[in-house]
Every structure is written in C-alpha cells, then in structure tokens.
Protein backbone atom coordinates (compact mmCIF):
# COMPACT_ATOMS: atom_id res chain seq x y z
CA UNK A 1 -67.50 120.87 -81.82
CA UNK A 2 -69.21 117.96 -83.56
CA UNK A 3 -67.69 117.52 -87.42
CA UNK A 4 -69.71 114.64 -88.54
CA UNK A 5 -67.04 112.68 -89.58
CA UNK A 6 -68.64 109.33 -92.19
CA UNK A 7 -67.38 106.35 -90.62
CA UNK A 8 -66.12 103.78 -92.97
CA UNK A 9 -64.08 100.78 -92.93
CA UNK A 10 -61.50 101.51 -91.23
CA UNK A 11 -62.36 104.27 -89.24
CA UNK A 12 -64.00 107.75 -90.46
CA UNK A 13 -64.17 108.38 -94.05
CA UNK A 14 -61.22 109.94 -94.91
CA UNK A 15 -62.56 112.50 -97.33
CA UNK A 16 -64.89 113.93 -94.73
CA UNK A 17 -61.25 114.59 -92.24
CA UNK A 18 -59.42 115.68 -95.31
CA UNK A 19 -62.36 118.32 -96.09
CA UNK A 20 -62.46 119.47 -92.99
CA UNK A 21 -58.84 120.32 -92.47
CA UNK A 22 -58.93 121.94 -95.59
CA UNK A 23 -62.21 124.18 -94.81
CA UNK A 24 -60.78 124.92 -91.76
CA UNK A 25 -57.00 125.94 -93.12
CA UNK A 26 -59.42 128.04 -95.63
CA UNK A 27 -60.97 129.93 -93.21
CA UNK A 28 -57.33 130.68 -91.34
CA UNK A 29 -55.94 132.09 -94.66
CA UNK A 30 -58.87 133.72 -95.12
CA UNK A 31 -58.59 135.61 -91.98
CA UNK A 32 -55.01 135.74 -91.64
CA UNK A 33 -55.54 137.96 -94.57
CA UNK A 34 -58.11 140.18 -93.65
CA UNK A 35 -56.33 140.61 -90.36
CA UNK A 36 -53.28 141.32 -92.31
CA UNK A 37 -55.06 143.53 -94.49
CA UNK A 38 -56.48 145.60 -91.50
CA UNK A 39 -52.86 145.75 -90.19
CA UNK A 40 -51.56 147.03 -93.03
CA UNK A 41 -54.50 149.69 -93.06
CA UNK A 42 -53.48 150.74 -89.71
CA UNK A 43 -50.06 150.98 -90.24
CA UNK A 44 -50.67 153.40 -93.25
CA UNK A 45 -52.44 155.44 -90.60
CA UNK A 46 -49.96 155.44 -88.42
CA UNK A 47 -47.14 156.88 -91.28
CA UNK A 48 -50.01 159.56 -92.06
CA UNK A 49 -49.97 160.41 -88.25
CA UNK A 50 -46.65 160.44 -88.30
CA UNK A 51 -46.66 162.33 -91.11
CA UNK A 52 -49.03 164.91 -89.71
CA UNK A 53 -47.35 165.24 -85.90
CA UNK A 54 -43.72 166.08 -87.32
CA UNK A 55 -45.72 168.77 -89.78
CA UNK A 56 -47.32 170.30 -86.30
CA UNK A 57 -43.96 169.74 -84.25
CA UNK A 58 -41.87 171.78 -87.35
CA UNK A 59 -45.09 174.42 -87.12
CA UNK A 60 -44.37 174.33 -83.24
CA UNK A 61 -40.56 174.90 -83.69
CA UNK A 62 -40.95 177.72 -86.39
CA UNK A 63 -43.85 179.59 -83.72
CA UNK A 64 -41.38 179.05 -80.81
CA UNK A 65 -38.71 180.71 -83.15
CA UNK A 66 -41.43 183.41 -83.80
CA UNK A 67 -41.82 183.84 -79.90
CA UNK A 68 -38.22 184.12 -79.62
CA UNK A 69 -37.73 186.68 -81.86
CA UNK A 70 -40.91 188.44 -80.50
CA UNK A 71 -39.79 188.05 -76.74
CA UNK A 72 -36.08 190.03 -78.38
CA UNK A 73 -37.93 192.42 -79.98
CA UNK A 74 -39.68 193.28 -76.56
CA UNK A 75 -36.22 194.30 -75.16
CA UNK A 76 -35.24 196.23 -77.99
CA UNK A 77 -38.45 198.29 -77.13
CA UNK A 78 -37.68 198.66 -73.62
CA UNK A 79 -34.68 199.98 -74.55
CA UNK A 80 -36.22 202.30 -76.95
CA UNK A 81 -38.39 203.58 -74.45
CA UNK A 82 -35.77 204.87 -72.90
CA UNK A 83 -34.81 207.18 -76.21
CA UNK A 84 -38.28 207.92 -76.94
CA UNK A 85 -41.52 207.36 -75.22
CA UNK A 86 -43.80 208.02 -77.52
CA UNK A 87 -42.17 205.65 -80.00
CA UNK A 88 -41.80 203.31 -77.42
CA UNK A 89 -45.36 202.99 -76.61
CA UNK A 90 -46.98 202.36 -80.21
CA UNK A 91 -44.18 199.23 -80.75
CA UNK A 92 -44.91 198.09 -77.30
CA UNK A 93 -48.86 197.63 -78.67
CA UNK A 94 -47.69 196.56 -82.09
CA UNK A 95 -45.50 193.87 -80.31
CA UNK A 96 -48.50 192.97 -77.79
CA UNK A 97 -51.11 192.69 -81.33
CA UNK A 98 -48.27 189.97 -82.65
CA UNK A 99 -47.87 188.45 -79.16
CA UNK A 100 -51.70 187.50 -79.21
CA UNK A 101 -51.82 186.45 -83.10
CA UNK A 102 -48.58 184.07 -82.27
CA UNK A 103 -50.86 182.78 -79.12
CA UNK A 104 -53.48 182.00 -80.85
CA UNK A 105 -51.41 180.21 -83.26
CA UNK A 106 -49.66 178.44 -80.97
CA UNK A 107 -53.14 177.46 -79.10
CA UNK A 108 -54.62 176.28 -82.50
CA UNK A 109 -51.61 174.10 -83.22
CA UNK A 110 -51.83 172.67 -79.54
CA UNK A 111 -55.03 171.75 -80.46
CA UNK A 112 -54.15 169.79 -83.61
CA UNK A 113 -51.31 168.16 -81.70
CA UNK A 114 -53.80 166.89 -78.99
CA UNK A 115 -56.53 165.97 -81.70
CA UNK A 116 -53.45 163.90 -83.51
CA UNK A 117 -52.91 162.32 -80.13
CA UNK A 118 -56.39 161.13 -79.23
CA UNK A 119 -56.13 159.59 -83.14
CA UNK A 120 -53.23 157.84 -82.64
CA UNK A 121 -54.72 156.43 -79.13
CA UNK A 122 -57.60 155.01 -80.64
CA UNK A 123 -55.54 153.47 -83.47
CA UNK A 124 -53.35 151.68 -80.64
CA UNK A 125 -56.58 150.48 -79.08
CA UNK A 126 -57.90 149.12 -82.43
CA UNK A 127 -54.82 147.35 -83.38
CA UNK A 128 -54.69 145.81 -79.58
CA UNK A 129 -58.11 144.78 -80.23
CA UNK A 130 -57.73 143.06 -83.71
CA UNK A 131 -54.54 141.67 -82.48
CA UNK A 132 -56.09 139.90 -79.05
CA UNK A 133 -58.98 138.99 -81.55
CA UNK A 134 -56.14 136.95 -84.14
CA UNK A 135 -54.71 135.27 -80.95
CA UNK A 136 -57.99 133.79 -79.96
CA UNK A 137 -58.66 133.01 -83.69
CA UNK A 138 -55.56 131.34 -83.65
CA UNK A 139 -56.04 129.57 -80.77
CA UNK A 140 -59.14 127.56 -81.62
CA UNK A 141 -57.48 126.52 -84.67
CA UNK A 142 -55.32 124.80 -82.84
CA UNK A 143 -57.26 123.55 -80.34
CA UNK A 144 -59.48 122.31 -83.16
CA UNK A 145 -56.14 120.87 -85.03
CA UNK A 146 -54.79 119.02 -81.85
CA UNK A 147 -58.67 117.20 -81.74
CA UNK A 148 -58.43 116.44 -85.57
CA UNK A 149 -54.88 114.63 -84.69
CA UNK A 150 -56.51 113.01 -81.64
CA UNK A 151 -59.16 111.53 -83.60
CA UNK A 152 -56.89 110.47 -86.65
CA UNK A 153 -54.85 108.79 -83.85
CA UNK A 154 -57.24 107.21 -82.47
CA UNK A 155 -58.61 106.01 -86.08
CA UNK A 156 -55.23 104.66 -86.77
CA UNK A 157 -54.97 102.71 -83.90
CA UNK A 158 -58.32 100.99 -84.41
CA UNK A 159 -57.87 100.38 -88.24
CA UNK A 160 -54.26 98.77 -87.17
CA UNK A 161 -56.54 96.62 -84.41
CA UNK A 162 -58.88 96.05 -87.02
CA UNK A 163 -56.80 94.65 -89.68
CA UNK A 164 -54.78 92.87 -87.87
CA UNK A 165 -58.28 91.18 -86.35
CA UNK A 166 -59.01 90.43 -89.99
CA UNK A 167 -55.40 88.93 -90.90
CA UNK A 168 -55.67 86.73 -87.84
CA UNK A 169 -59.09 85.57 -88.93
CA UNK A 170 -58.02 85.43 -92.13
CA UNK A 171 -55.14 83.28 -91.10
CA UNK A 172 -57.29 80.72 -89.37
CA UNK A 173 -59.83 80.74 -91.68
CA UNK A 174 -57.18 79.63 -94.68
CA UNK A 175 -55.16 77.22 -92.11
CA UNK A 176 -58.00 75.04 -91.05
C-alpha cells in the first residue's frame, strides 16, 4: 500500500502520517457504523420473526386443541352410533367436513412456519456474511496500523541518528 508520505527534515512530513491515520480511523468509524447499522437492522428482523413464529406456534397450539377436541368428539359419535345410526352417520360426515377444514388449516400454518424458517436462515447467512466481511475490514486496519507504527519507528530512529549527527557536527564545528 504506498501512502506517499512528504519527506522532510527529519523524516516524513508529519502532517501527511497524521492525515493519514486520521482518514483511515474515518473510514473505520464510518464503517463500524454502517455495519452496526445493518446489525441493528437485522436484529429488528429477527424480533419481527420472532414475533411472527410464536404467533404461528400459539395458532399451532390452539389447531392442535381444535384436533383434540375434534378427535373426542369422534368417540362421542361412535358411541352414538350405537343409540342411533342414522344420527350417527350425518355427525360422523359433519365431523369428517371439520376434520378436513382443521387440515387444511393446519397445512397452511405449516407452511407459514416453514416460509418463517427459510427467512430466518437467510438472515443468519447475511449476518455471517457482514460479520466475516467486518473481521477482514478490521483486519487490514490493523495490518495497515502496525505499518504506520513501523514506519514512525523507523522515522524516529533516523531523526534521533540524524540529530545527534548534527549535534556532533555542531559540536566540532563550535570547538575548533
């Protein structure tokens, strides 16, 4: 990654470093926020998910109820039959007409439930992804922060070297 760095005096111009490390902490924030802002998106999915699969799984309990109560009523008949046949045969088809409107509801609430799954599987993927992508975002920030240090180092160390060439010239220069 060349930065372009003015030398100077003493080194590179220290400006130019300080710019840079605040251009590149700019762009962190900046997308430390956006990623933020995308978690917080998906997380306000998720509640509404949420939200939506314990609506289903109380629909679910109150049609399993239904099918309980449908499932006594079909012993009640059998035992009806016994008293009366001809009674016993138009409940038996009213109970069979509710059987198949409870199945159908049951079938169309299955069907929400699985559409609610594949939602909340595709959410999971997307936060994976934007959370592998804020890793590697992360990552060459600090690679590129470690090489900033490096070269400020390494600037030091010459600009120390360098000045105390000067003093010592300096020093013979005003002695002689």
């Amino acid at each position: 990654m060349a930065i372009g760095f003015r030398k100077s005096l003493f080194g590179f111009n220290q400006n130019d470093v300080v710019d840079y490390i605040e251009k590149t902490h700019k762009k962190f924030k900046m997308k430390a926020d956006e990623l933020t802002n995308k978690l917080e998106e998906a997380k306000k999915n998720y509640e509404a998910l949420t939200k939506e699969k314990n609506e289903i799984s109380e629909k679910l309990n109150e049609f399993t109820k239904k099918a309980d109560e449908i499932e006594m009523l079909s012993e009640k008949i059998g035992k009806l039959y016994l008293v009366s046949q001809s009674n016993a045969q138009a409940i038996i088809s009213n109970a069979e007409e509710n059987s198949a409107k409870s199945q159908q509801e049951v079938d169309k609430n299955l069907s929400a439930i699985e559409e609610a799954h594949i939602s909340l599987n595709a959410l999971r993927e997307s936060i994976i992804e934007t959370s592998d992508n804020f890793i590697k975002e992360v990552d060459t920030l600090l690679t590129s922060l470690a090489t900033t240090r490096e070269q400020i180092n390494e600037n030091i160390k010459e600009s120390n070297e360098a000045l105390q060439n000067f003093h010592e010239v300096y020093e013979s220069i005003v002695t002689e």
